[in-house]
N, C-alpha and C. Protein backbone atom coordinates (compact mmCIF):
# COMPACT_ATOMS: atom_id res chain seq x y z
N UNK A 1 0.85 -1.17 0.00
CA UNK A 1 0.00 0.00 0.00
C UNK A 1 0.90 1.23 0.00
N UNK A 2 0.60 1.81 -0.79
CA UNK A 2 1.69 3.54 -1.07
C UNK A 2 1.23 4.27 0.06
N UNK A 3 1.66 5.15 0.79
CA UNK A 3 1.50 6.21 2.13
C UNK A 3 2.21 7.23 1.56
N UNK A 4 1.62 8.55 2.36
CA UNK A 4 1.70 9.53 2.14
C UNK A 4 2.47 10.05 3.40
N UNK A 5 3.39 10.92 3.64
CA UNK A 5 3.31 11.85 4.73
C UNK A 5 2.85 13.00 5.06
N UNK A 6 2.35 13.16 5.88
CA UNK A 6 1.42 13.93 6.25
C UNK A 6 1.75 14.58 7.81
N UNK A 7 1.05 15.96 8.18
CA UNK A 7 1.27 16.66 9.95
C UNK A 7 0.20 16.55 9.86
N UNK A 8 0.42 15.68 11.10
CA UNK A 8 -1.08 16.06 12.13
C UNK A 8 -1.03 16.55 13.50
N UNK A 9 -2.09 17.31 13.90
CA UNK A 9 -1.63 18.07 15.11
C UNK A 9 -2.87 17.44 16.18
N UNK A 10 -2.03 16.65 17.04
CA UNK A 10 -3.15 16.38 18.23
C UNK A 10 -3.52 16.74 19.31
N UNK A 11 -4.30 16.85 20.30
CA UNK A 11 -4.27 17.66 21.55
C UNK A 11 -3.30 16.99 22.74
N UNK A 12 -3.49 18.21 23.51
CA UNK A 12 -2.03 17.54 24.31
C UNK A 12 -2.26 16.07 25.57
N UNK A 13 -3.74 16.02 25.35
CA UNK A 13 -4.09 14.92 26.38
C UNK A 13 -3.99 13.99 25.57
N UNK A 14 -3.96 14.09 24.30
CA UNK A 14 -3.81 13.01 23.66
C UNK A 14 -2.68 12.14 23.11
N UNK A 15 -1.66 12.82 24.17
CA UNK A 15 -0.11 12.56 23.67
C UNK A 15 0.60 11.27 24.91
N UNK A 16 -0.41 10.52 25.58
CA UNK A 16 0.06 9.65 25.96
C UNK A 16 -0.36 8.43 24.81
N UNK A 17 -1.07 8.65 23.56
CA UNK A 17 -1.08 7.81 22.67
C UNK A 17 0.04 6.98 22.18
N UNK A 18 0.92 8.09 21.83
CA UNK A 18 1.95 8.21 21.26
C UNK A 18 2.89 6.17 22.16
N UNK A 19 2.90 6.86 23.39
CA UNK A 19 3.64 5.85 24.28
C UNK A 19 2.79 4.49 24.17
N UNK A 20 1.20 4.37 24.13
CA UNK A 20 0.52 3.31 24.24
C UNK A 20 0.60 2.89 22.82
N UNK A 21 1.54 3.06 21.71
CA UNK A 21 1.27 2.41 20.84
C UNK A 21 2.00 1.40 19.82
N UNK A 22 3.05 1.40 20.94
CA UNK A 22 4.36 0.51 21.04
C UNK A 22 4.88 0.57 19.73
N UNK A 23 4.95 -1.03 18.89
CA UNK A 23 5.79 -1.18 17.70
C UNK A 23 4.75 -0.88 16.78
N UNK A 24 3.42 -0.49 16.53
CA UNK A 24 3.06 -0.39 15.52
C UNK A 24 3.13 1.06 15.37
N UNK A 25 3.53 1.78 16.35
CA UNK A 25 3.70 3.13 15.54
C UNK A 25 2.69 4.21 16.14
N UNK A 26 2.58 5.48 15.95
CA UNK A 26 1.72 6.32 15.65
C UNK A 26 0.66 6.61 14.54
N UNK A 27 1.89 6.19 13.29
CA UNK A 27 1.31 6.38 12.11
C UNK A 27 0.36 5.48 11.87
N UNK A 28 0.32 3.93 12.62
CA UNK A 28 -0.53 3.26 12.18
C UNK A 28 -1.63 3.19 13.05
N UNK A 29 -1.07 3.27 14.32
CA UNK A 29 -2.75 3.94 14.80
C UNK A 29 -3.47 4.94 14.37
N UNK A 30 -3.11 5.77 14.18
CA UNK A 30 -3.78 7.04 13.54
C UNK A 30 -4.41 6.53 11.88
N UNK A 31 -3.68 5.40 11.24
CA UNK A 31 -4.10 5.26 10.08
C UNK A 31 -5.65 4.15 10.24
N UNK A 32 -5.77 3.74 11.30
CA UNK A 32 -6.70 2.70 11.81
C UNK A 32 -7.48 3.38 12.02
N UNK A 33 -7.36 4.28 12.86
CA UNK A 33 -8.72 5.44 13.10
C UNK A 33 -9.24 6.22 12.89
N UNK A 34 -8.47 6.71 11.44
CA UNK A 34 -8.92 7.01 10.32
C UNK A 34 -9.68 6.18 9.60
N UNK A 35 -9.86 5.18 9.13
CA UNK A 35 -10.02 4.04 8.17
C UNK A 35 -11.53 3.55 9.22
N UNK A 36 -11.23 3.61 10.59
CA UNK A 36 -12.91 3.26 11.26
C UNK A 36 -13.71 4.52 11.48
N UNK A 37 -13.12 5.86 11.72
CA UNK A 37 -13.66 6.62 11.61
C UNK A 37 -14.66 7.09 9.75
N UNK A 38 -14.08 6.83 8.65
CA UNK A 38 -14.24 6.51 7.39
C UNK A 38 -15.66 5.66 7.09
N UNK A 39 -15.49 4.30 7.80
CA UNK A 39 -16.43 3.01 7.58
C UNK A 39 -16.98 3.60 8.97
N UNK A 40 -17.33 4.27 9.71
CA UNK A 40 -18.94 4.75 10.40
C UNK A 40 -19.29 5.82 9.81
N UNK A 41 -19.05 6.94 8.87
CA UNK A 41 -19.34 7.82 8.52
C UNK A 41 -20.31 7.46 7.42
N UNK A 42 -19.63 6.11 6.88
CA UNK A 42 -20.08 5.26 5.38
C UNK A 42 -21.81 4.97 6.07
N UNK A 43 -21.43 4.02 7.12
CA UNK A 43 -22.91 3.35 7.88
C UNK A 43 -23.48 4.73 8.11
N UNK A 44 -23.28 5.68 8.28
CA UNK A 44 -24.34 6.92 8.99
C UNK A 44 -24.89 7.07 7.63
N UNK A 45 -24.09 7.50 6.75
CA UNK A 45 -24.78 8.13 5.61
C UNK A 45 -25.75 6.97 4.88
N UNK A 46 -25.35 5.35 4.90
CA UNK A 46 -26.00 4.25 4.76
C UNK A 46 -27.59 4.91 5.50
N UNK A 47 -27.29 4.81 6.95
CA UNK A 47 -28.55 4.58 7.27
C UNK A 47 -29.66 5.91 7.40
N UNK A 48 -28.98 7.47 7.05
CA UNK A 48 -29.74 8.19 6.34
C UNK A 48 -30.15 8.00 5.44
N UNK A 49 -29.69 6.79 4.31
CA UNK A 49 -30.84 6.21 2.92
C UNK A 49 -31.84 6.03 3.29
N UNK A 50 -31.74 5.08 4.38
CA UNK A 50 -32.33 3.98 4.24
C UNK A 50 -33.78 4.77 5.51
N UNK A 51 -33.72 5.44 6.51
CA UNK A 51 -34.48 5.90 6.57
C UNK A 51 -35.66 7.16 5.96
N UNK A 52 -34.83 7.57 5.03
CA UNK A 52 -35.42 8.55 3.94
C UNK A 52 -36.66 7.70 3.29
N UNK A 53 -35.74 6.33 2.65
CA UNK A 53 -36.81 5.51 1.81
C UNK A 53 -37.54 4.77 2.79
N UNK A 54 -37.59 4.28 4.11
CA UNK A 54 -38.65 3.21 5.14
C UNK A 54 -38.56 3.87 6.38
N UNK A 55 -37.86 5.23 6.48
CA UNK A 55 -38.69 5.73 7.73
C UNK A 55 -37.14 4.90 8.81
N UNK A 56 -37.89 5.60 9.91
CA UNK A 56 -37.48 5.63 11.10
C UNK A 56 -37.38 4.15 12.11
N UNK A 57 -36.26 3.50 12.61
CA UNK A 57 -36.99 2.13 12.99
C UNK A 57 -37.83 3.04 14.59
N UNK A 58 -38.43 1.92 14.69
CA UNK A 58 -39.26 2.40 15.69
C UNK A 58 -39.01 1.45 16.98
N UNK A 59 -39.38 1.60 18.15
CA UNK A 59 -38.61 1.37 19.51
C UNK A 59 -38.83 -0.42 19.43
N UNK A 60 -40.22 -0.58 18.98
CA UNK A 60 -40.33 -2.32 18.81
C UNK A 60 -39.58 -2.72 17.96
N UNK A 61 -38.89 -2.21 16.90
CA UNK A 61 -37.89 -3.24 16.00
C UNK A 61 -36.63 -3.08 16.92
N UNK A 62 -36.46 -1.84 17.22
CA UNK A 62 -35.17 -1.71 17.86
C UNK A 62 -35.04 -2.44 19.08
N UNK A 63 -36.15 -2.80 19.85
CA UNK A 63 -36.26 -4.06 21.11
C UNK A 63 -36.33 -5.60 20.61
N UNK A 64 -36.66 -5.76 19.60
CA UNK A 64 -36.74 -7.16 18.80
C UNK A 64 -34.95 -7.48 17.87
N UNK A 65 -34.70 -6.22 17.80
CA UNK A 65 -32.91 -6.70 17.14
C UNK A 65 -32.10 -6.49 18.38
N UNK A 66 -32.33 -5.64 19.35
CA UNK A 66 -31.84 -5.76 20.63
C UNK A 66 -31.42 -7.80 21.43
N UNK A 67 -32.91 -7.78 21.24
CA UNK A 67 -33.25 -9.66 21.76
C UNK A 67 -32.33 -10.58 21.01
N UNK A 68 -32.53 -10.37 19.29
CA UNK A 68 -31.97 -10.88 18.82
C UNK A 68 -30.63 -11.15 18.72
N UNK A 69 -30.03 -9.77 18.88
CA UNK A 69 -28.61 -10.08 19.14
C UNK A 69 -28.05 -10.65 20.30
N UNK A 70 -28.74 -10.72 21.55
CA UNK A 70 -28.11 -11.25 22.78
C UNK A 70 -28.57 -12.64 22.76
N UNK A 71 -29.43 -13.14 21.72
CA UNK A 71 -29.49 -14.63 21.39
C UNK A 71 -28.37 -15.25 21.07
N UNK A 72 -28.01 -14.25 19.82
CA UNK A 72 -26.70 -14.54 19.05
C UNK A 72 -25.20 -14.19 19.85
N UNK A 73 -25.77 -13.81 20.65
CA UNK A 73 -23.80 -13.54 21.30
C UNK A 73 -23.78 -14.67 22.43
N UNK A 74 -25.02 -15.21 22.92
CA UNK A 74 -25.32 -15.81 24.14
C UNK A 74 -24.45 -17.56 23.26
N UNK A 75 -25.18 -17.80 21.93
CA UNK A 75 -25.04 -18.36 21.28
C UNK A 75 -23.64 -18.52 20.61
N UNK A 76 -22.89 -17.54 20.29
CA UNK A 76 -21.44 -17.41 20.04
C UNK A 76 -20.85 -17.98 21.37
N UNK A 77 -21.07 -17.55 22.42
CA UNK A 77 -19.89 -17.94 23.46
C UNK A 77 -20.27 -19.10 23.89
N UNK A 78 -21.77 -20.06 23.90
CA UNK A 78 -22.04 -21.22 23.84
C UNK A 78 -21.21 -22.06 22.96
N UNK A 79 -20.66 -21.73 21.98
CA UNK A 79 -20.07 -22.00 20.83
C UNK A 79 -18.53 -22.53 20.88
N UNK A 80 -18.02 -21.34 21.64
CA UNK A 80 -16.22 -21.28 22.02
C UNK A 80 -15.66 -21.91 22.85
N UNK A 81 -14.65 -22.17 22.52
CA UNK A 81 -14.40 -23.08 23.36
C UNK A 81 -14.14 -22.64 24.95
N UNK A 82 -14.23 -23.26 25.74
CA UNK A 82 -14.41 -23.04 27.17
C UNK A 82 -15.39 -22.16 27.59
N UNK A 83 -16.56 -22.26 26.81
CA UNK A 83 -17.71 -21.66 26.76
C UNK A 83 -18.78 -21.81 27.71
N UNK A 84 -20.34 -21.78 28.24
CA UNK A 84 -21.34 -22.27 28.49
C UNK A 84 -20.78 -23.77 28.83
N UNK A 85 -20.84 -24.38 27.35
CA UNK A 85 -21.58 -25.51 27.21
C UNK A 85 -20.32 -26.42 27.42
N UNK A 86 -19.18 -25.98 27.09
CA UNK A 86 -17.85 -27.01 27.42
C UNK A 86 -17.49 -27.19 28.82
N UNK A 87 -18.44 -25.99 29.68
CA UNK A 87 -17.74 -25.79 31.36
C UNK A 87 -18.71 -26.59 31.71
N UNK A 88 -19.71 -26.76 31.22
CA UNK A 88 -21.12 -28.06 31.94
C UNK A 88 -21.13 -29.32 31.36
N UNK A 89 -20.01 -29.60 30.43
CA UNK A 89 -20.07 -30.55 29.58
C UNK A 89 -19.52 -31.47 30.38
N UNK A 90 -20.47 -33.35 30.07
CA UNK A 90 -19.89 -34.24 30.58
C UNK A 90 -19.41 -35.49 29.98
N UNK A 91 -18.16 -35.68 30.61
CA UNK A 91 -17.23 -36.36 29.25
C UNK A 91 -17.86 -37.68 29.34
């Protein structure tokens, strides 16, 4: 991947970064949080489409994908190993 150099100026509380970011650098943290800052800006403007064209979700979908997902994470760590189901498991 080609890079650019570039100044960036950060605030000064934010200069214990610098130390927390060992061998990968500054540059590459900063290039990471750029790149996620980027891909949520993408989903915001995504989901201004998408409520333009179907509206607003409303508090019952948002309590029904709420459920749903703690099915699915309950379900992921059921999954892993030394999980739920491997710590009750009988050989």
């Amino acid at each position: 991947m080609a890079t650019k150099k570039v100044t960036v100026t950060i605030p000064e509380e934010l200069e214990e970064i610098r130390a927390e970011t060992g061998d990968r650098g500054l540059s590459a943290y900063v290039a990471e949080a750029l790149r996620v800052k980027r891909d949520r800006d993408r989903l915001l403007e995504l989901v201004d489409w998408l409520e333009e064209e179907y509206g607003r979700v409303t508090e019952a979908e948002r309590a029904a994908v709420t459920e749903e997902l703690e099915h699915l994470d309950a379900e992921h760590d059921r999954r892993r190993p030394g999980g739920v189901s491997d710590a009750g498991a009988v050989a």
